[in-house]
C-alpha atoms as a PDB file:
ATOM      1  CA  UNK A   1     123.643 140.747  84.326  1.00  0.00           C
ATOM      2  CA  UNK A   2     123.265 137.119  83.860  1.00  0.00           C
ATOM      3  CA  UNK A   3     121.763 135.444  86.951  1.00  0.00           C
ATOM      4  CA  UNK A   4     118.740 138.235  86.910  1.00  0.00           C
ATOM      5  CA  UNK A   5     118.161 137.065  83.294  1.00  0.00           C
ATOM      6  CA  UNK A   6     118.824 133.534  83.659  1.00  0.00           C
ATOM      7  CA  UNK A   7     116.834 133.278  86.820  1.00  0.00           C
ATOM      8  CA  UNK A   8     114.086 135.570  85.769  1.00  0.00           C
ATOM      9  CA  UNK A   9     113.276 134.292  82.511  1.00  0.00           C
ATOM     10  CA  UNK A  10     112.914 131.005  84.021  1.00  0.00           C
ATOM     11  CA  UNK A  11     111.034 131.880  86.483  1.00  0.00           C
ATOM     12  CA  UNK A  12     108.897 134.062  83.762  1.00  0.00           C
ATOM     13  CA  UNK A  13     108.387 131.348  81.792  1.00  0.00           C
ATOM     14  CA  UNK A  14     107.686 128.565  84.075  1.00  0.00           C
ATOM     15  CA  UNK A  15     104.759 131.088  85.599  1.00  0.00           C
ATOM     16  CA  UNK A  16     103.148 131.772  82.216  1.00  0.00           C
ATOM     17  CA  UNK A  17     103.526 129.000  80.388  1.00  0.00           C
ATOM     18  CA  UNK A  18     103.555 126.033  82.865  1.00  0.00           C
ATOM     19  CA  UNK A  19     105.141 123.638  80.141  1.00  0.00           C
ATOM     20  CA  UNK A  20     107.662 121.249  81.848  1.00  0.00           C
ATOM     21  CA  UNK A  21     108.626 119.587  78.552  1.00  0.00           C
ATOM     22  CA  UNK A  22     110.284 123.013  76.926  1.00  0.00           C
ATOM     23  CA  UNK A  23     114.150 122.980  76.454  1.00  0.00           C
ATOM     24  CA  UNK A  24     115.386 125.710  79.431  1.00  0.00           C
ATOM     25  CA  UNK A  25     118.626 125.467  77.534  1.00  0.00           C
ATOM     26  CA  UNK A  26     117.219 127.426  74.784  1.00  0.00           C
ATOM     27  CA  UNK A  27     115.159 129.587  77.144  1.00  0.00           C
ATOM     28  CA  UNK A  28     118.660 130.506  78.680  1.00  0.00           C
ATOM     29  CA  UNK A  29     120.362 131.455  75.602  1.00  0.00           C
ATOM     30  CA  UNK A  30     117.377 133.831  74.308  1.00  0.00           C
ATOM     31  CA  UNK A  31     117.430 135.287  78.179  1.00  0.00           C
ATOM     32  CA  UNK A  32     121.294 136.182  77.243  1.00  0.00           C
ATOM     33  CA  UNK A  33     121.240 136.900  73.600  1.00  0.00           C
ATOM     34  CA  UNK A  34     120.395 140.738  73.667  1.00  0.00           C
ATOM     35  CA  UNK A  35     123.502 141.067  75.848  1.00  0.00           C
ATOM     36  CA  UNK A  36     125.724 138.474  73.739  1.00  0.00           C
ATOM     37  CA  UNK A  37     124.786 140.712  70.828  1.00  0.00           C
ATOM     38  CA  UNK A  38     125.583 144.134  72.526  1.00  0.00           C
ATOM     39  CA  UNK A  39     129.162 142.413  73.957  1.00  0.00           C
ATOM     40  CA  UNK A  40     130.142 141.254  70.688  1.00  0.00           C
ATOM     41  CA  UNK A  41     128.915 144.678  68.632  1.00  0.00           C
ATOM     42  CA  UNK A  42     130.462 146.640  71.421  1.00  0.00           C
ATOM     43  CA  UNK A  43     133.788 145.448  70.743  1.00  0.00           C
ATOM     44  CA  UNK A  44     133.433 146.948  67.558  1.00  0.00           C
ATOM     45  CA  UNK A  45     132.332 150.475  67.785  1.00  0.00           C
ATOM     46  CA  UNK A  46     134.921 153.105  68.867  1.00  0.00           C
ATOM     47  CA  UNK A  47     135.893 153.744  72.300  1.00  0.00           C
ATOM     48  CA  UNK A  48     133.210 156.833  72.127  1.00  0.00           C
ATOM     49  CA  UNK A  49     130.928 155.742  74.616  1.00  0.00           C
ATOM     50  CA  UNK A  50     128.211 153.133  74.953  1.00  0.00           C
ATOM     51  CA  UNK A  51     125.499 152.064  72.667  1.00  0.00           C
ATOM     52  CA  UNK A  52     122.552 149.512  73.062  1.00  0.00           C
ATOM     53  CA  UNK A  53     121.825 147.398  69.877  1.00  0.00           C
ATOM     54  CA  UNK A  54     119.222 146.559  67.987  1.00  0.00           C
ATOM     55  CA  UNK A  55     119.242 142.927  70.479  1.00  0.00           C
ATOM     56  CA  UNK A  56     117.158 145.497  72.918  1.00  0.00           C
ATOM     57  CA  UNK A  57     114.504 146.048  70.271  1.00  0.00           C
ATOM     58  CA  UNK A  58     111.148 144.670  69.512  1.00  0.00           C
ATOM     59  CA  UNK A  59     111.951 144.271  66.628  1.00  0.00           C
ATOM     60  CA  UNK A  60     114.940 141.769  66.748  1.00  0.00           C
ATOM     61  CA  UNK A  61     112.676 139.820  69.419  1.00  0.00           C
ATOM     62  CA  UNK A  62     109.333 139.598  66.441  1.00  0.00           C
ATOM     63  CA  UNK A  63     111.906 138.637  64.176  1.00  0.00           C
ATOM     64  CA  UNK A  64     113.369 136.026  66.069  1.00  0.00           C
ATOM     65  CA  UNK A  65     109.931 134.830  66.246  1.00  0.00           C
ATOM     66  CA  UNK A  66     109.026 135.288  62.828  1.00  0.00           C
ATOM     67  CA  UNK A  67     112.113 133.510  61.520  1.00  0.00           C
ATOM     68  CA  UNK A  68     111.102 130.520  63.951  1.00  0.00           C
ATOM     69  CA  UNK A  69     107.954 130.374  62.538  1.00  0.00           C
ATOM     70  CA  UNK A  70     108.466 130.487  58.799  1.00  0.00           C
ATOM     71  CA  UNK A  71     112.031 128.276  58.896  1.00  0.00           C
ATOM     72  CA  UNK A  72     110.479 125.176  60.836  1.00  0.00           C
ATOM     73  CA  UNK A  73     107.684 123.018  60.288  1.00  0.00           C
ATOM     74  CA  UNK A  74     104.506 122.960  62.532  1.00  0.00           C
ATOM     75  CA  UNK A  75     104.999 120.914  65.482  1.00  0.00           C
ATOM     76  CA  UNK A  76     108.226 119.961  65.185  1.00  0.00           C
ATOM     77  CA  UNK A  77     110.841 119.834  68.461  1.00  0.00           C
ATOM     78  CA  UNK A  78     112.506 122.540  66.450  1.00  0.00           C
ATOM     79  CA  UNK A  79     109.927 125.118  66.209  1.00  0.00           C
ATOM     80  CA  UNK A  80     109.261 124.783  70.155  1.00  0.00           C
ATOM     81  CA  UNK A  81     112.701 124.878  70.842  1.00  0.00           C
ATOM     82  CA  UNK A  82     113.383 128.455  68.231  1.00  0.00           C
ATOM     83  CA  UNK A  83     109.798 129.384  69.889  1.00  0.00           C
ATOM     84  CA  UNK A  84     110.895 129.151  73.723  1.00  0.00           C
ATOM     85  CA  UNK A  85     114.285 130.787  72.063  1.00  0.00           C
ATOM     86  CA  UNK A  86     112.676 133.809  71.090  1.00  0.00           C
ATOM     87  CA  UNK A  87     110.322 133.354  74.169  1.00  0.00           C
ATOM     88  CA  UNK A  88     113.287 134.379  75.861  1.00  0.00           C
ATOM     89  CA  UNK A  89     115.026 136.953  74.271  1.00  0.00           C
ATOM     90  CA  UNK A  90     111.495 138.753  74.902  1.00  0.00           C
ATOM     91  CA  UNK A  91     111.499 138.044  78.464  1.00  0.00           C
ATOM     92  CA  UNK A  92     114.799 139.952  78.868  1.00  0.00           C
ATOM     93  CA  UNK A  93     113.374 142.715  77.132  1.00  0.00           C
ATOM     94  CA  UNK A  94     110.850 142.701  79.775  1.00  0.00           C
ATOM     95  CA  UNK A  95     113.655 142.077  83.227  1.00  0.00           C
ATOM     96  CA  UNK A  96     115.377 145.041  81.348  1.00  0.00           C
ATOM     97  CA  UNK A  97     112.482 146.783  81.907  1.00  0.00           C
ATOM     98  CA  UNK A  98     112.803 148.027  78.089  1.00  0.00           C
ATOM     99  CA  UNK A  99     109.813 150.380  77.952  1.00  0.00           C
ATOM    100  CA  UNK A 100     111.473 152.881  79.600  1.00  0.00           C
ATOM    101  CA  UNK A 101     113.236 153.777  76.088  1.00  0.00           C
ATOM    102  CA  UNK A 102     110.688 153.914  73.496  1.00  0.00           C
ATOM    103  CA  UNK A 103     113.419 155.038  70.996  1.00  0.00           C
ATOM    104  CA  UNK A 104     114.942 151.715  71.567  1.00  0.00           C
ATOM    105  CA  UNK A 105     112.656 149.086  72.381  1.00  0.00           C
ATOM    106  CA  UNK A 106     110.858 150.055  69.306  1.00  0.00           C
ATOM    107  CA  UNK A 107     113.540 150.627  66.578  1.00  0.00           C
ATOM    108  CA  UNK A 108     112.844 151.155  63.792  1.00  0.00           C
ATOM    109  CA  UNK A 109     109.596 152.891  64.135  1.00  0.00           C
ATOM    110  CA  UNK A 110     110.349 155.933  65.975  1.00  0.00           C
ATOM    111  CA  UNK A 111     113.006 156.160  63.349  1.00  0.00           C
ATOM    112  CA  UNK A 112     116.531 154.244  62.437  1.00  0.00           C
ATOM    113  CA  UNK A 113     119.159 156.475  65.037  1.00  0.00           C
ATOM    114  CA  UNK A 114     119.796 153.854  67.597  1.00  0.00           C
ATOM    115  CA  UNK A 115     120.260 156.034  71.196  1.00  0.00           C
ATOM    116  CA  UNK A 116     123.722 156.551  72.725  1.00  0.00           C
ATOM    117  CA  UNK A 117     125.586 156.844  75.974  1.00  0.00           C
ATOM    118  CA  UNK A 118     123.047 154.291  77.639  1.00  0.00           C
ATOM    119  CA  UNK A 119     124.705 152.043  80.327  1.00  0.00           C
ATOM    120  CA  UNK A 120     124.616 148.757  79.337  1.00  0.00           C
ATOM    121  CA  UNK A 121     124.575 145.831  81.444  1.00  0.00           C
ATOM    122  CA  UNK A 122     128.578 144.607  80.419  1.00  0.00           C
ATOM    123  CA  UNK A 123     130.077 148.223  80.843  1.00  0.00           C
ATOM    124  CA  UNK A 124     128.266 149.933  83.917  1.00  0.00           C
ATOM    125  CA  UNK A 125     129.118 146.184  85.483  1.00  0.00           C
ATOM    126  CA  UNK A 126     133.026 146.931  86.515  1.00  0.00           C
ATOM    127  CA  UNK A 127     132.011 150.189  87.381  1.00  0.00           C
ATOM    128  CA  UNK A 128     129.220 150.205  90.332  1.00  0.00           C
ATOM    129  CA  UNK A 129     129.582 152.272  93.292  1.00  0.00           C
ATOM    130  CA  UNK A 130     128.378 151.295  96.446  1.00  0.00           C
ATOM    131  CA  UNK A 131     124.859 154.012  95.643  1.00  0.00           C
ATOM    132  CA  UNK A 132     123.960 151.989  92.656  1.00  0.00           C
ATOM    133  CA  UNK A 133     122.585 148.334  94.603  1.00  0.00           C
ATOM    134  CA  UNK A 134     120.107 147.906  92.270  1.00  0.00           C
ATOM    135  CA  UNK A 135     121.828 145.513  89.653  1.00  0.00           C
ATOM    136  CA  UNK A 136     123.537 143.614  92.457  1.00  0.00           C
ATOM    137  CA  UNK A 137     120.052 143.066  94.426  1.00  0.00           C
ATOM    138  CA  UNK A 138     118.833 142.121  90.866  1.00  0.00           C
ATOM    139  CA  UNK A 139     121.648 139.187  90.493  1.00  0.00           C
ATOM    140  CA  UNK A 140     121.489 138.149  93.832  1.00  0.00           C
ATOM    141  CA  UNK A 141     117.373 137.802  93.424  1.00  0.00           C
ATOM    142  CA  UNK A 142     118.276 135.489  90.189  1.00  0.00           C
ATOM    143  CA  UNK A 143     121.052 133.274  91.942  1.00  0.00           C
ATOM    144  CA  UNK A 144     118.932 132.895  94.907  1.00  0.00           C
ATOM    145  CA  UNK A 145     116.020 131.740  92.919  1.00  0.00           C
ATOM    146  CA  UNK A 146     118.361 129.713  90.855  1.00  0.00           C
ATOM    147  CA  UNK A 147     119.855 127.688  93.847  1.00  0.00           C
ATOM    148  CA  UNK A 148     116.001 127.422  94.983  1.00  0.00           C
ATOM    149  CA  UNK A 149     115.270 125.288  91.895  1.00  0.00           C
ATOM    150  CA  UNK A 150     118.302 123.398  91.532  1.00  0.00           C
ATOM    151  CA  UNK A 151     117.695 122.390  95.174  1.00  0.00           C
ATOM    152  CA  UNK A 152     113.735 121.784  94.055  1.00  0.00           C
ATOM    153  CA  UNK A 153     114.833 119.562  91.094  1.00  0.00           C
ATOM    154  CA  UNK A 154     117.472 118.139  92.815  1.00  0.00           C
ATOM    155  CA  UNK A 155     120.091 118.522  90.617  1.00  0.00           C
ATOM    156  CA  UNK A 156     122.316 117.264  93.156  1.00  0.00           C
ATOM    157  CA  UNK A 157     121.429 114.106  91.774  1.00  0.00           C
ATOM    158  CA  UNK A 158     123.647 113.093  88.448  1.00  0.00           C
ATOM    159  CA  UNK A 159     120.720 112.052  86.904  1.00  0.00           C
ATOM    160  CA  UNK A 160     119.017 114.683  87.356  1.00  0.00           C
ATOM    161  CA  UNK A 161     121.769 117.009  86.151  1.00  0.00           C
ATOM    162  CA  UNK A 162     122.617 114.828  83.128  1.00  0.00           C
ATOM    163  CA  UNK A 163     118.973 114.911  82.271  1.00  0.00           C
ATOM    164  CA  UNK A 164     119.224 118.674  82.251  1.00  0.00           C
ATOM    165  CA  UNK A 165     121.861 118.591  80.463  1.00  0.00           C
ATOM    166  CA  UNK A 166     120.299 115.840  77.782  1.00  0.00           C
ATOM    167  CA  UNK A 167     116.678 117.253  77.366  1.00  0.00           C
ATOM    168  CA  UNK A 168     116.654 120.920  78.557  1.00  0.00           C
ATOM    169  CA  UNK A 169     114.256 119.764  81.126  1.00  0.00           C
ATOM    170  CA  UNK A 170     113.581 119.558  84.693  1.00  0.00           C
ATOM    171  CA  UNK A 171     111.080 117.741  86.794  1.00  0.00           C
ATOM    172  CA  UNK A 172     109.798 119.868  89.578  1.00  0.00           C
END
């Protein structure tokens, strides 16, 4: 799902941390890199089922952190742009609602087996039935929300966009 993760980590973000200056651009690929990791893994593990990686784990999340931390310097544009990275790879942990598999969320401590046969958000994609709304009413919530701040920040505007596109930033 990428609007609910997009949309939701931005929305997470701009709630808790109230910082207009941070780079969304690096907030959006943190909000997407659990799944990145899992699509690109997935293509290499045998046609045996589905697995969710260690991208869906605390611990991938700290260390993103931890490596932001240690490899830049102390208020430097790159440590708050690896910070609000990791920032959101977190935050899809928590629009995945991740707590709901303690063996997963935190690997390695409840031991190294990662769980199998878990839908994952690429594969159980081209397969929903008509019963199972729940991911499409999540992805409609994040492209509404979205199209609410694009319309808010007036993107419309090429300035505006190419600011966006520039800085990372908006001005709502």
């Amino acid at each position: 799902m990428i609007f609910w993760h997009l949309g939701g980590a931005v929305f997470l973000f701009r709630l808790a941390f109230k910082d207009s200056d941070a780079d969304l651009r690096f907030l959006a690929i943190g909000a997407l890199l659990p799944d990145v990791i899992e699509w690109v893994v997935g293509w290499s593990v045998p046609a045996g089922g589905t697995v969710r990686f260690i991208g869906h784990s605390l611990a991938f999340c700290l260390g993103l952190l931890a490596a932001a931390l240690v490899l830049t310097r102390r208020g430097s544009g790159d440590r708050k742009r690896a910070v609000v990275l990791a920032a959101g790879a977190i935050l899809h942990l928590v629009l995945d609602v991740g707590w709901i598999d303690p063996q997963l969320l935190l690997w390695p401590m409840l031991g190294y087996e990662l769980p199998t046969g878990l839908e994952t958000d690429w594969s159980g994609l081209a397969r929903l039935s008509t019963a199972d709304l729940l991911p499409i009413g999540q992805e409609i919530v994040g492209v509404s929300y979205l199209a609410w701040l694009v319309r808010k920040a007036r993107l419309g505007d090429p300035r505006h966009w190419a600011r966006l596109w520039r800085s990372g930033t908006l001005r709502t």
